[in-house]
PDB file of N, CA and C in Angstrom:
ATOM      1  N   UNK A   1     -63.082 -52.789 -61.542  1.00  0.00           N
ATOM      2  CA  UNK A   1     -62.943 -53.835 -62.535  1.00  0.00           C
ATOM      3  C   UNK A   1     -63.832 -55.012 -62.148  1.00  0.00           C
ATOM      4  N   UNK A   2     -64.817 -55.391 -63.095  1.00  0.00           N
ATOM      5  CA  UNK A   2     -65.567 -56.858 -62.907  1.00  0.00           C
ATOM      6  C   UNK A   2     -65.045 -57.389 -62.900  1.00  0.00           C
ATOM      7  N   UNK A   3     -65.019 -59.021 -61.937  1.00  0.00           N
ATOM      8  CA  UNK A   3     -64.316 -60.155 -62.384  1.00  0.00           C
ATOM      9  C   UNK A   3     -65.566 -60.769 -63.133  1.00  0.00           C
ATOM     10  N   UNK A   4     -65.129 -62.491 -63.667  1.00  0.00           N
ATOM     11  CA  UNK A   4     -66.346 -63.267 -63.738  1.00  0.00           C
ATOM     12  C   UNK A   4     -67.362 -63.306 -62.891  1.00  0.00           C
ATOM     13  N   UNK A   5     -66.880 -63.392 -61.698  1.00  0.00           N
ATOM     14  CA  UNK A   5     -67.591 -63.786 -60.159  1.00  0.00           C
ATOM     15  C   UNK A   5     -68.173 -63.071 -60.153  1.00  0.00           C
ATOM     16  N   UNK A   6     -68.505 -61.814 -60.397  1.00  0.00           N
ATOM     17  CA  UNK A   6     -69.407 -60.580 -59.843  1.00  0.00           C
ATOM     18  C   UNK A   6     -70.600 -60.728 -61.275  1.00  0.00           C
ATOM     19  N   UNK A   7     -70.234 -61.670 -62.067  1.00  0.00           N
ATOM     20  CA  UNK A   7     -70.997 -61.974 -62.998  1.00  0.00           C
ATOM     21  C   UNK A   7     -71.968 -63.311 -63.322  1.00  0.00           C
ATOM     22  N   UNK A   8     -72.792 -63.604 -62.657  1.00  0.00           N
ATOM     23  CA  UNK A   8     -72.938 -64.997 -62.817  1.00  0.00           C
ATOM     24  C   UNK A   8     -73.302 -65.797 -64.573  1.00  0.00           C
ATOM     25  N   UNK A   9     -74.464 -64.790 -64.502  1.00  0.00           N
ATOM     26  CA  UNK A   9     -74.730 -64.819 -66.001  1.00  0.00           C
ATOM     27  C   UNK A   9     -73.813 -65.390 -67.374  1.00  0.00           C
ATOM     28  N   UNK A  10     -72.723 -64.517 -67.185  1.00  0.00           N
ATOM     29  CA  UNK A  10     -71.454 -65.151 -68.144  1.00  0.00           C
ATOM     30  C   UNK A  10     -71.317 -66.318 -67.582  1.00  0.00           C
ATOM     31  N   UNK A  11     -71.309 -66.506 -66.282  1.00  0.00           N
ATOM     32  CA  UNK A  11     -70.057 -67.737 -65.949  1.00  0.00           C
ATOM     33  C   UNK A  11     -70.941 -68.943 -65.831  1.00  0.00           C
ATOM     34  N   UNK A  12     -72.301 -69.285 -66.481  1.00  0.00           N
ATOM     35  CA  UNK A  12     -73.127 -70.109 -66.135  1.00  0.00           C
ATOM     36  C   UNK A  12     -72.896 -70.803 -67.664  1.00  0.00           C
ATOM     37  N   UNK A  13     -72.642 -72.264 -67.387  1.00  0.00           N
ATOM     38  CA  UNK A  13     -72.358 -72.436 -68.879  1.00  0.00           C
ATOM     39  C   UNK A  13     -73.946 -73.529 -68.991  1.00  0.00           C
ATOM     40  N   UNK A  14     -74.487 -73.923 -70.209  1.00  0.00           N
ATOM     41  CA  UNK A  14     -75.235 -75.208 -70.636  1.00  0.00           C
ATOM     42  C   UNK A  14     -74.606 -76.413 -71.016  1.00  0.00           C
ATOM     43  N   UNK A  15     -75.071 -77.200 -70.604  1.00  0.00           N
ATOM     44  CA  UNK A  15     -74.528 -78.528 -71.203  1.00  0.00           C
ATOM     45  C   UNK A  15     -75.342 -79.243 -71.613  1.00  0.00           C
ATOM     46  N   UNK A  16     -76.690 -78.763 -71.595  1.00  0.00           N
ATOM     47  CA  UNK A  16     -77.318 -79.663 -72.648  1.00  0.00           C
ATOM     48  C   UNK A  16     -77.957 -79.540 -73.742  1.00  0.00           C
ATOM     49  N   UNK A  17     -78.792 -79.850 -74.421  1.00  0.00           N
ATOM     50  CA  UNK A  17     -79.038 -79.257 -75.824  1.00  0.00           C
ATOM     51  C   UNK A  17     -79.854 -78.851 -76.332  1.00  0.00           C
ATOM     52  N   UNK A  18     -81.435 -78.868 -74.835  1.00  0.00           N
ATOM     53  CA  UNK A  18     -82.471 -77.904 -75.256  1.00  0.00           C
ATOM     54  C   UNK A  18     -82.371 -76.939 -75.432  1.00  0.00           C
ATOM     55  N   UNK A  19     -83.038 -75.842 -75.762  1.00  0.00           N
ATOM     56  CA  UNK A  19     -83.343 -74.788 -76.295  1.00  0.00           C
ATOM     57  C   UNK A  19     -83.771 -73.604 -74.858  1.00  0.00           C
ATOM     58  N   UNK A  20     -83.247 -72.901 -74.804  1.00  0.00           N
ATOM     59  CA  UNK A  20     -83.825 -71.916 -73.496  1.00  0.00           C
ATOM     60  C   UNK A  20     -85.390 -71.656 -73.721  1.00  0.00           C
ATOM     61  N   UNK A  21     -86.142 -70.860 -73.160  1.00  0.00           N
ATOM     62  CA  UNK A  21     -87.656 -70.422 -73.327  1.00  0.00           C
ATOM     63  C   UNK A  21     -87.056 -69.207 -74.387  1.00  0.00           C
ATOM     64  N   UNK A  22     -85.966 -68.412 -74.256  1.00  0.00           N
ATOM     65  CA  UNK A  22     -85.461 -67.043 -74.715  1.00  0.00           C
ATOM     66  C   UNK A  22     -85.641 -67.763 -76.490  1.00  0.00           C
ATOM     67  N   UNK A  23     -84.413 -68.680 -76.855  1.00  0.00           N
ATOM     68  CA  UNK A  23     -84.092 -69.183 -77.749  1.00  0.00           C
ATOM     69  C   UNK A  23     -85.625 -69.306 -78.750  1.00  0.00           C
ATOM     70  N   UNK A  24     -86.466 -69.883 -78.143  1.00  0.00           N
ATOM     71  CA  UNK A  24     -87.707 -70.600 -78.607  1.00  0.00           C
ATOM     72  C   UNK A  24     -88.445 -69.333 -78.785  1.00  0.00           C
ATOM     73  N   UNK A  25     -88.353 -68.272 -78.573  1.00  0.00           N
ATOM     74  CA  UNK A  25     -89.653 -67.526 -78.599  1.00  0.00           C
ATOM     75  C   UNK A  25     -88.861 -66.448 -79.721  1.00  0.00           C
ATOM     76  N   UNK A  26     -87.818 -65.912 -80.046  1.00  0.00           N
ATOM     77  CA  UNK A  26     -87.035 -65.464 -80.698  1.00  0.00           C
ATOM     78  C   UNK A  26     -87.208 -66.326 -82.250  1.00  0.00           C
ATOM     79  N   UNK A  27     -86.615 -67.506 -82.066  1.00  0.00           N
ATOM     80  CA  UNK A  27     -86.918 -68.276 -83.193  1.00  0.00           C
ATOM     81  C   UNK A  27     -88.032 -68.120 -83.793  1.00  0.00           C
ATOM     82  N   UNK A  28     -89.424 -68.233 -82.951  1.00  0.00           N
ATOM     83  CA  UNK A  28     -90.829 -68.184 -82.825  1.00  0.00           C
ATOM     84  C   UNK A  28     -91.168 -66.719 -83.904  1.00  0.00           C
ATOM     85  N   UNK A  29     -90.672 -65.688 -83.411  1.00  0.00           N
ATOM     86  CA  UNK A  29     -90.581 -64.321 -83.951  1.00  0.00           C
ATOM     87  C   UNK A  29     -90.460 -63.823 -85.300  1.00  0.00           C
ATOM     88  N   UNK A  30     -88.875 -64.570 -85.847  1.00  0.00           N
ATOM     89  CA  UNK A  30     -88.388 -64.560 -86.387  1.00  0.00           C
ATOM     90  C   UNK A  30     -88.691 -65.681 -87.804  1.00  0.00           C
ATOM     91  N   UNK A  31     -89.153 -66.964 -87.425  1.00  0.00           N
ATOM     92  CA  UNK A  31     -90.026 -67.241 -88.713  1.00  0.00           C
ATOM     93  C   UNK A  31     -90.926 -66.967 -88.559  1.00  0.00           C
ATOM     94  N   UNK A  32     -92.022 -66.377 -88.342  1.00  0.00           N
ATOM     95  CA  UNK A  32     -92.857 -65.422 -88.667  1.00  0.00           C
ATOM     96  C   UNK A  32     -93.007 -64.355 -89.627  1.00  0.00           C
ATOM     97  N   UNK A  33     -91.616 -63.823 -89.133  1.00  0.00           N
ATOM     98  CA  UNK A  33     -91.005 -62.929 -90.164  1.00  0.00           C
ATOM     99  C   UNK A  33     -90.801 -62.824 -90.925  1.00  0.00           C
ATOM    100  N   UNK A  34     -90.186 -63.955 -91.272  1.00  0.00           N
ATOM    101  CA  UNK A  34     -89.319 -64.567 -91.963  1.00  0.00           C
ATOM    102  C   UNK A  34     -89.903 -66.090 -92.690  1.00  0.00           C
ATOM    103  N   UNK A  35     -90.451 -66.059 -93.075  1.00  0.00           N
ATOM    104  CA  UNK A  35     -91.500 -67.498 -93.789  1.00  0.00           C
ATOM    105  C   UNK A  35     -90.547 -68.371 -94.926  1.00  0.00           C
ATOM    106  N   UNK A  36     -89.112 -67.127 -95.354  1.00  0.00           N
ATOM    107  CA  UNK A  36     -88.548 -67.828 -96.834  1.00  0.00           C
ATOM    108  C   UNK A  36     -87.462 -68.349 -95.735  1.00  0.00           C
ATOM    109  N   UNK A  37     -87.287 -68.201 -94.742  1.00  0.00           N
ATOM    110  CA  UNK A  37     -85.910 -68.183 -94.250  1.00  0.00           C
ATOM    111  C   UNK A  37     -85.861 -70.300 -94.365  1.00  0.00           C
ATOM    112  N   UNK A  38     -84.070 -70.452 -94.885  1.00  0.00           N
ATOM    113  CA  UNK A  38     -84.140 -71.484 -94.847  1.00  0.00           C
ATOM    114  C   UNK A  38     -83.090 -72.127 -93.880  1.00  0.00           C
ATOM    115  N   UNK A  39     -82.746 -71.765 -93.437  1.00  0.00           N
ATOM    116  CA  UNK A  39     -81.897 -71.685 -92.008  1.00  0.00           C
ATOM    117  C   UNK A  39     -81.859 -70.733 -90.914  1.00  0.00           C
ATOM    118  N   UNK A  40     -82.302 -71.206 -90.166  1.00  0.00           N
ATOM    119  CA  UNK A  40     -82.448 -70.530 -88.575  1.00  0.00           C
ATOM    120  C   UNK A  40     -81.454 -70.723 -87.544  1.00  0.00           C
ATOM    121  N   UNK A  41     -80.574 -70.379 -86.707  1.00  0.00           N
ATOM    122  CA  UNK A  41     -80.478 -70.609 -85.246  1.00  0.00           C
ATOM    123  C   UNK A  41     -80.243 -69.892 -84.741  1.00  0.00           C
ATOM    124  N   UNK A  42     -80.729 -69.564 -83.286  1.00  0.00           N
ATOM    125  CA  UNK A  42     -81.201 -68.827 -82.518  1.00  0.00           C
ATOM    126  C   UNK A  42     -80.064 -69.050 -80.979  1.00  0.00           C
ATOM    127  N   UNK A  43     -78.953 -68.618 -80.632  1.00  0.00           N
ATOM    128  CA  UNK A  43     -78.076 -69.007 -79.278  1.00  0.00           C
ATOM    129  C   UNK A  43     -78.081 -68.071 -78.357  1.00  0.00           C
ATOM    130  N   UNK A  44     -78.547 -68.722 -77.099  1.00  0.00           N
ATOM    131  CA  UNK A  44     -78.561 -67.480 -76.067  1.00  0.00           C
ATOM    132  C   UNK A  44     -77.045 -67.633 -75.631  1.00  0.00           C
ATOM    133  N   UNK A  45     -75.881 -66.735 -75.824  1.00  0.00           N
ATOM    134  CA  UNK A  45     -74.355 -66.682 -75.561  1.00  0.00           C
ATOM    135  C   UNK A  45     -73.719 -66.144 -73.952  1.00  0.00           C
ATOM    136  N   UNK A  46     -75.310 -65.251 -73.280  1.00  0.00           N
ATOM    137  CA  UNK A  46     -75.091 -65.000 -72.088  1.00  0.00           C
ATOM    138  C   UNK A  46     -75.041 -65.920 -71.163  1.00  0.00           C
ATOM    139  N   UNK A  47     -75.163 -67.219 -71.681  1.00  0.00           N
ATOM    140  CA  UNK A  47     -74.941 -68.133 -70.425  1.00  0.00           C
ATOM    141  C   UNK A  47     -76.441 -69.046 -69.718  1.00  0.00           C
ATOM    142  N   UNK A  48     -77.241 -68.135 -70.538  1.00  0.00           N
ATOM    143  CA  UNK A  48     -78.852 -69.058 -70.434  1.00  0.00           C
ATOM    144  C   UNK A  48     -79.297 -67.838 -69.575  1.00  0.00           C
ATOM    145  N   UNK A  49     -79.239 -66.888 -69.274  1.00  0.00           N
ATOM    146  CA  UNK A  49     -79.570 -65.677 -68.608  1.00  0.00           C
ATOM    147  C   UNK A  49     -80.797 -64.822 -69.601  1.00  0.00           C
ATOM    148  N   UNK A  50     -80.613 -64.551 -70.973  1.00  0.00           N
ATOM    149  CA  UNK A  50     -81.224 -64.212 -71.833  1.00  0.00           C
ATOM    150  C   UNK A  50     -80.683 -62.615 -71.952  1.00  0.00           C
ATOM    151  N   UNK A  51     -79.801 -62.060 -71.790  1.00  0.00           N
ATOM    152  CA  UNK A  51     -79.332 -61.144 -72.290  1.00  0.00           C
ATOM    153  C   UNK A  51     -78.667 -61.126 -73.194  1.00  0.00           C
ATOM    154  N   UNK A  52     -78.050 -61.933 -74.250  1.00  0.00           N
ATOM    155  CA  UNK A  52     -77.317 -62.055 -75.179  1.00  0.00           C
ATOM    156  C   UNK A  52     -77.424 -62.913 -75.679  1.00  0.00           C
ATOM    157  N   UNK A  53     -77.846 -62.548 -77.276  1.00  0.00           N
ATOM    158  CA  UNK A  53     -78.073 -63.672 -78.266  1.00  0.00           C
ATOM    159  C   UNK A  53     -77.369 -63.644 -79.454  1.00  0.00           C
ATOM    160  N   UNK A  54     -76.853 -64.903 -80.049  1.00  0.00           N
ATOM    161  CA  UNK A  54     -76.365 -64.656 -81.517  1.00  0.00           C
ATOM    162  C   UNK A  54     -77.251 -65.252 -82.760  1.00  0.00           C
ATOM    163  N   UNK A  55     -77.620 -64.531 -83.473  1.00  0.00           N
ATOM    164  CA  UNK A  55     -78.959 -65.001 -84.522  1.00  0.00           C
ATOM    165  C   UNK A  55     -77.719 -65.362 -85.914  1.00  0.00           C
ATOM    166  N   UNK A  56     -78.113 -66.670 -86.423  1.00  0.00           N
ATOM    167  CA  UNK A  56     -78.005 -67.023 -87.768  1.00  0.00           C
ATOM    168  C   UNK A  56     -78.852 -67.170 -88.847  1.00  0.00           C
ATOM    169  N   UNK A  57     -79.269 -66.417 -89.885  1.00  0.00           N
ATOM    170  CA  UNK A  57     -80.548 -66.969 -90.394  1.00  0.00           C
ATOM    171  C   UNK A  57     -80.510 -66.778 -91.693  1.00  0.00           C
ATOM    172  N   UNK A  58     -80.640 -67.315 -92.579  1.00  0.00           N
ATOM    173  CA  UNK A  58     -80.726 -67.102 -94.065  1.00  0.00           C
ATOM    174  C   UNK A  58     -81.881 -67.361 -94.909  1.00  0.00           C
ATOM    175  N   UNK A  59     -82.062 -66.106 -95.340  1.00  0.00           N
ATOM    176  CA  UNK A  59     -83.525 -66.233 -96.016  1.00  0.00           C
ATOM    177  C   UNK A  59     -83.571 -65.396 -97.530  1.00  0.00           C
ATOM    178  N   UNK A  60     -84.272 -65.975 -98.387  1.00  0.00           N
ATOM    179  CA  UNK A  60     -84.743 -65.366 -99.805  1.00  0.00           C
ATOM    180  C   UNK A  60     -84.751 -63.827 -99.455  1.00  0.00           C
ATOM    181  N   UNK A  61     -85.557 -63.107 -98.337  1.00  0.00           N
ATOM    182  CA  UNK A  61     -86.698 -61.839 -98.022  1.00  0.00           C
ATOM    183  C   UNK A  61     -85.014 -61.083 -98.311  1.00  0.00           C
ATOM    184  N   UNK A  62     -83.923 -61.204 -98.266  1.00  0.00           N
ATOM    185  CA  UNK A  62     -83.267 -60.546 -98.026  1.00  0.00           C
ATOM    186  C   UNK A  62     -81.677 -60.459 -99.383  1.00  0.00           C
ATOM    187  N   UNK A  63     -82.545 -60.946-100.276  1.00  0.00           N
ATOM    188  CA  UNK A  63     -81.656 -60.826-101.577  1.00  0.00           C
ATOM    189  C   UNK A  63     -82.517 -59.397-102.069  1.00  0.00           C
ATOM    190  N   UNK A  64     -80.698 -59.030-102.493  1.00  0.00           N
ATOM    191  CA  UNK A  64     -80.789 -57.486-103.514  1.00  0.00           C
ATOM    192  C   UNK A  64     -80.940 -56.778-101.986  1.00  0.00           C
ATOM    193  N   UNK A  65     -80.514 -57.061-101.084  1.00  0.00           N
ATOM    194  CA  UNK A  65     -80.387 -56.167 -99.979  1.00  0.00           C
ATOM    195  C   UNK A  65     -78.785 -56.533 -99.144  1.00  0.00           C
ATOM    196  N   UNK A  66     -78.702 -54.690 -99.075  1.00  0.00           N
ATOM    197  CA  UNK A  66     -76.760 -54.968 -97.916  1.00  0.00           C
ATOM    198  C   UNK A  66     -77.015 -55.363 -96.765  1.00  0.00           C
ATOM    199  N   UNK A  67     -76.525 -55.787 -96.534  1.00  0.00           N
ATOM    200  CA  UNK A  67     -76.202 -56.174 -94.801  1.00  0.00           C
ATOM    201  C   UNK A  67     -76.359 -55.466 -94.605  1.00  0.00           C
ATOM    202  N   UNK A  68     -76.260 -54.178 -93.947  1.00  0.00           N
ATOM    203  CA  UNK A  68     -76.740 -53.954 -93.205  1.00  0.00           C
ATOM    204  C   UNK A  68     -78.465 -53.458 -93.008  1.00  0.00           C
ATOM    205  N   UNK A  69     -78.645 -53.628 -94.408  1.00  0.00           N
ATOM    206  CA  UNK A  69     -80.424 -53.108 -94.623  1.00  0.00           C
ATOM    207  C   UNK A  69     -81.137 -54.741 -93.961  1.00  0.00           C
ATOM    208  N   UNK A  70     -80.369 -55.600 -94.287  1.00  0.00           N
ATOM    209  CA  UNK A  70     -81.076 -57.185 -93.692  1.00  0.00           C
ATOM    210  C   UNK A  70     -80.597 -57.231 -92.138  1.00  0.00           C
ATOM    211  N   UNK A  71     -79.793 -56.429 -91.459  1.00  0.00           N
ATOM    212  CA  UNK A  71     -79.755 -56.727 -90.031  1.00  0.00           C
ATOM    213  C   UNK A  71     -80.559 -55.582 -89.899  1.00  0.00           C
ATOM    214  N   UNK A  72     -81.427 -54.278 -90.429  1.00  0.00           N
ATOM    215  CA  UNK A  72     -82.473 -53.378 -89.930  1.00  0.00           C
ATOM    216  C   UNK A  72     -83.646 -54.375 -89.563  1.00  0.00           C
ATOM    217  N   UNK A  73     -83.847 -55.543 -90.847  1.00  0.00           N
ATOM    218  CA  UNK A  73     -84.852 -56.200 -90.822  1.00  0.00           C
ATOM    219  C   UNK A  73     -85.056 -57.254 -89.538  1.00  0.00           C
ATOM    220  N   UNK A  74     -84.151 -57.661 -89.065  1.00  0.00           N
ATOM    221  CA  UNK A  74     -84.064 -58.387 -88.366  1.00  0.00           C
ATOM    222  C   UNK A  74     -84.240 -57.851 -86.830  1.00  0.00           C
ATOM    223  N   UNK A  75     -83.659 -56.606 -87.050  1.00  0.00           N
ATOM    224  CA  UNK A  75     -83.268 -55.667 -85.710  1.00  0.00           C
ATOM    225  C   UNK A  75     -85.258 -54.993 -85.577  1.00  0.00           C
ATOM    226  N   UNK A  76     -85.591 -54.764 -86.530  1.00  0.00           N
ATOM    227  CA  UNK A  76     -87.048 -54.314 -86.446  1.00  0.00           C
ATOM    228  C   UNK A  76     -87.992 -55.648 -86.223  1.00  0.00           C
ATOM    229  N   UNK A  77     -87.896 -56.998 -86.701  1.00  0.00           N
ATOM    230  CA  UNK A  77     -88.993 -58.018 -86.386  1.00  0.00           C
ATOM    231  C   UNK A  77     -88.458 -58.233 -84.409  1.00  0.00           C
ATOM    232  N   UNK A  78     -87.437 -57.993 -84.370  1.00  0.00           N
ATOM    233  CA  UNK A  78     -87.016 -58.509 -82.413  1.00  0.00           C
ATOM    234  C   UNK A  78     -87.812 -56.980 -81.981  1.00  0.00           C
ATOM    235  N   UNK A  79     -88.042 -56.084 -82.312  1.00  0.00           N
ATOM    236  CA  UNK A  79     -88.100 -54.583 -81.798  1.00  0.00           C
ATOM    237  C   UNK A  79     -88.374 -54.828 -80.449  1.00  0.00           C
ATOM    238  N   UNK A  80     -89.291 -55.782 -79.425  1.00  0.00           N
ATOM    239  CA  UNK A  80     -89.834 -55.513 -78.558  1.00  0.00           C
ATOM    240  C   UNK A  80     -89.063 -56.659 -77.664  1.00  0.00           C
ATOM    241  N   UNK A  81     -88.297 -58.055 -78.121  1.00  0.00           N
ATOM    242  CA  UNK A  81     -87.421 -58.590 -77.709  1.00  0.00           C
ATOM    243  C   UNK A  81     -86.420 -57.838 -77.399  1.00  0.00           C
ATOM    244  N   UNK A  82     -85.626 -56.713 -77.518  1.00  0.00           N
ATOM    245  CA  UNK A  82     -84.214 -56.656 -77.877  1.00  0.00           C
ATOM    246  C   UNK A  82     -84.408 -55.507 -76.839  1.00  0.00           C
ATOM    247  N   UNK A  83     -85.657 -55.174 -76.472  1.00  0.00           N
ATOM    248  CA  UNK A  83     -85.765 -53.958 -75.231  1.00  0.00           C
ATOM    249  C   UNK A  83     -85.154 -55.045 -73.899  1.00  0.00           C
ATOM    250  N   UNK A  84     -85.143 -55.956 -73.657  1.00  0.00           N
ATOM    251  CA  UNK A  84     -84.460 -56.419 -72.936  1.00  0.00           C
ATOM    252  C   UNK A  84     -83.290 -57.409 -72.622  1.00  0.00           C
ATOM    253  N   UNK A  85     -82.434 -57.137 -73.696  1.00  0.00           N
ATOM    254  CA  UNK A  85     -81.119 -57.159 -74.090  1.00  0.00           C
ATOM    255  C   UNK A  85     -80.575 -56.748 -73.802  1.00  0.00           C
ATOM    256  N   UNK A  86     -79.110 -57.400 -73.657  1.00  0.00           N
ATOM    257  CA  UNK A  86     -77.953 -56.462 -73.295  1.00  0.00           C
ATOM    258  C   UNK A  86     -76.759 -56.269 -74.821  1.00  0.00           C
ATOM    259  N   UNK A  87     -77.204 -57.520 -75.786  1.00  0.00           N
ATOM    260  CA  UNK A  87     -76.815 -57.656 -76.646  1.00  0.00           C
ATOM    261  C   UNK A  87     -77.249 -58.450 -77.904  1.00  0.00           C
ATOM    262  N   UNK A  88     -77.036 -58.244 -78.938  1.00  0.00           N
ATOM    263  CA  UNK A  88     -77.316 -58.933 -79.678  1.00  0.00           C
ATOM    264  C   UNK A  88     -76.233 -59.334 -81.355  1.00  0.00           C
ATOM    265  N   UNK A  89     -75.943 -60.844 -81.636  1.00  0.00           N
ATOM    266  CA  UNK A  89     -74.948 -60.414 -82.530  1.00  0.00           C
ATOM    267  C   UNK A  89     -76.505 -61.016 -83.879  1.00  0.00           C
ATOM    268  N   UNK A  90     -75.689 -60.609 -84.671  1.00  0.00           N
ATOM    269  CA  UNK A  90     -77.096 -60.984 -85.913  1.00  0.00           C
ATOM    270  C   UNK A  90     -75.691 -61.016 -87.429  1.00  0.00           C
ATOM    271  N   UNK A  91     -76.232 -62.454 -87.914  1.00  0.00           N
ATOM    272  CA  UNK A  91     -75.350 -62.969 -89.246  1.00  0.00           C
ATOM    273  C   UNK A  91     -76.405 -63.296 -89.999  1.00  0.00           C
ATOM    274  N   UNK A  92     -76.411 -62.958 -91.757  1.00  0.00           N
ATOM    275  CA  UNK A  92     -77.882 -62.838 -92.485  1.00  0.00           C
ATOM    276  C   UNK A  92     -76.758 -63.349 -93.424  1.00  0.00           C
ATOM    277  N   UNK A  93     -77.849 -64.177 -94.357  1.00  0.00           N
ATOM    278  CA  UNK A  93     -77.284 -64.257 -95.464  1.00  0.00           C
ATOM    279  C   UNK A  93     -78.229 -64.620 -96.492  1.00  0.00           C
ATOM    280  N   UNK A  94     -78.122 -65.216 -97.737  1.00  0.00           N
ATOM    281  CA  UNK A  94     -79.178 -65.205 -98.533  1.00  0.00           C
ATOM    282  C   UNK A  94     -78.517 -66.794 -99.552  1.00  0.00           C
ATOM    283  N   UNK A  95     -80.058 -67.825 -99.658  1.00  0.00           N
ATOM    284  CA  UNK A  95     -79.789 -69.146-100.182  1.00  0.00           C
ATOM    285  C   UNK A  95     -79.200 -69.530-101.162  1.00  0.00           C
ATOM    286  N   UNK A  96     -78.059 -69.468-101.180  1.00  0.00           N
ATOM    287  CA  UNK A  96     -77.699 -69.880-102.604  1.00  0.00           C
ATOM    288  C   UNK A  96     -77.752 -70.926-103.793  1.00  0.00           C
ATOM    289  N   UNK A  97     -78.039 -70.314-104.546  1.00  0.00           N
ATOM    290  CA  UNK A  97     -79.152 -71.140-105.698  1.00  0.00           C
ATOM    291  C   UNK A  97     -78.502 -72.036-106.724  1.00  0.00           C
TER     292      UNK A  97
END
């Protein structure tokens, strides 16, 4: 059984309010991708380690599409980010007009 302790990663919290290098280059990615998107944020949740991120993002590119066809999209623009992941959560939605 893991404890925390055998974990540092989790147990490392932030307290301040820049942005990791992880955060910034993800974001970076992702409007790229994403040019209609009108809300972004990008949280590294592992603790600033960069294994775990939770993506928020809402964009036009992804009306007349299910969830889960807009988290393919999302899951395919990270393709080469997410090889070194341990996780990833991803919430899409589309601007309402």
């Amino acid at each position: 059984m893991e404890t925390l302790l055998s974990l540092p990663c989790r147990t490392a919290s932030r307290r301040f309010s820049t942005q990791t290098d992880g955060e910034v280059r993800i974001a970076k990615v992702l409007k790229e991708k994403f040019p209609l998107a009108t809300s972004l944020k990008v949280v590294d949740i592992s603790g600033g380690c960069g294994a775990m991120y939770e993506i928020h993002i809402e964009s036009d590119e992804f009306r007349g599409k299910r969830t889960v066809q807009q988290h393919q999209l999302v899951n395919q623009a990270l393709k080469e980010e997410i090889k070194g992941m341990h996780g990833l959560r991803i919430f899409t939605d589309v601007p309402r007009k």
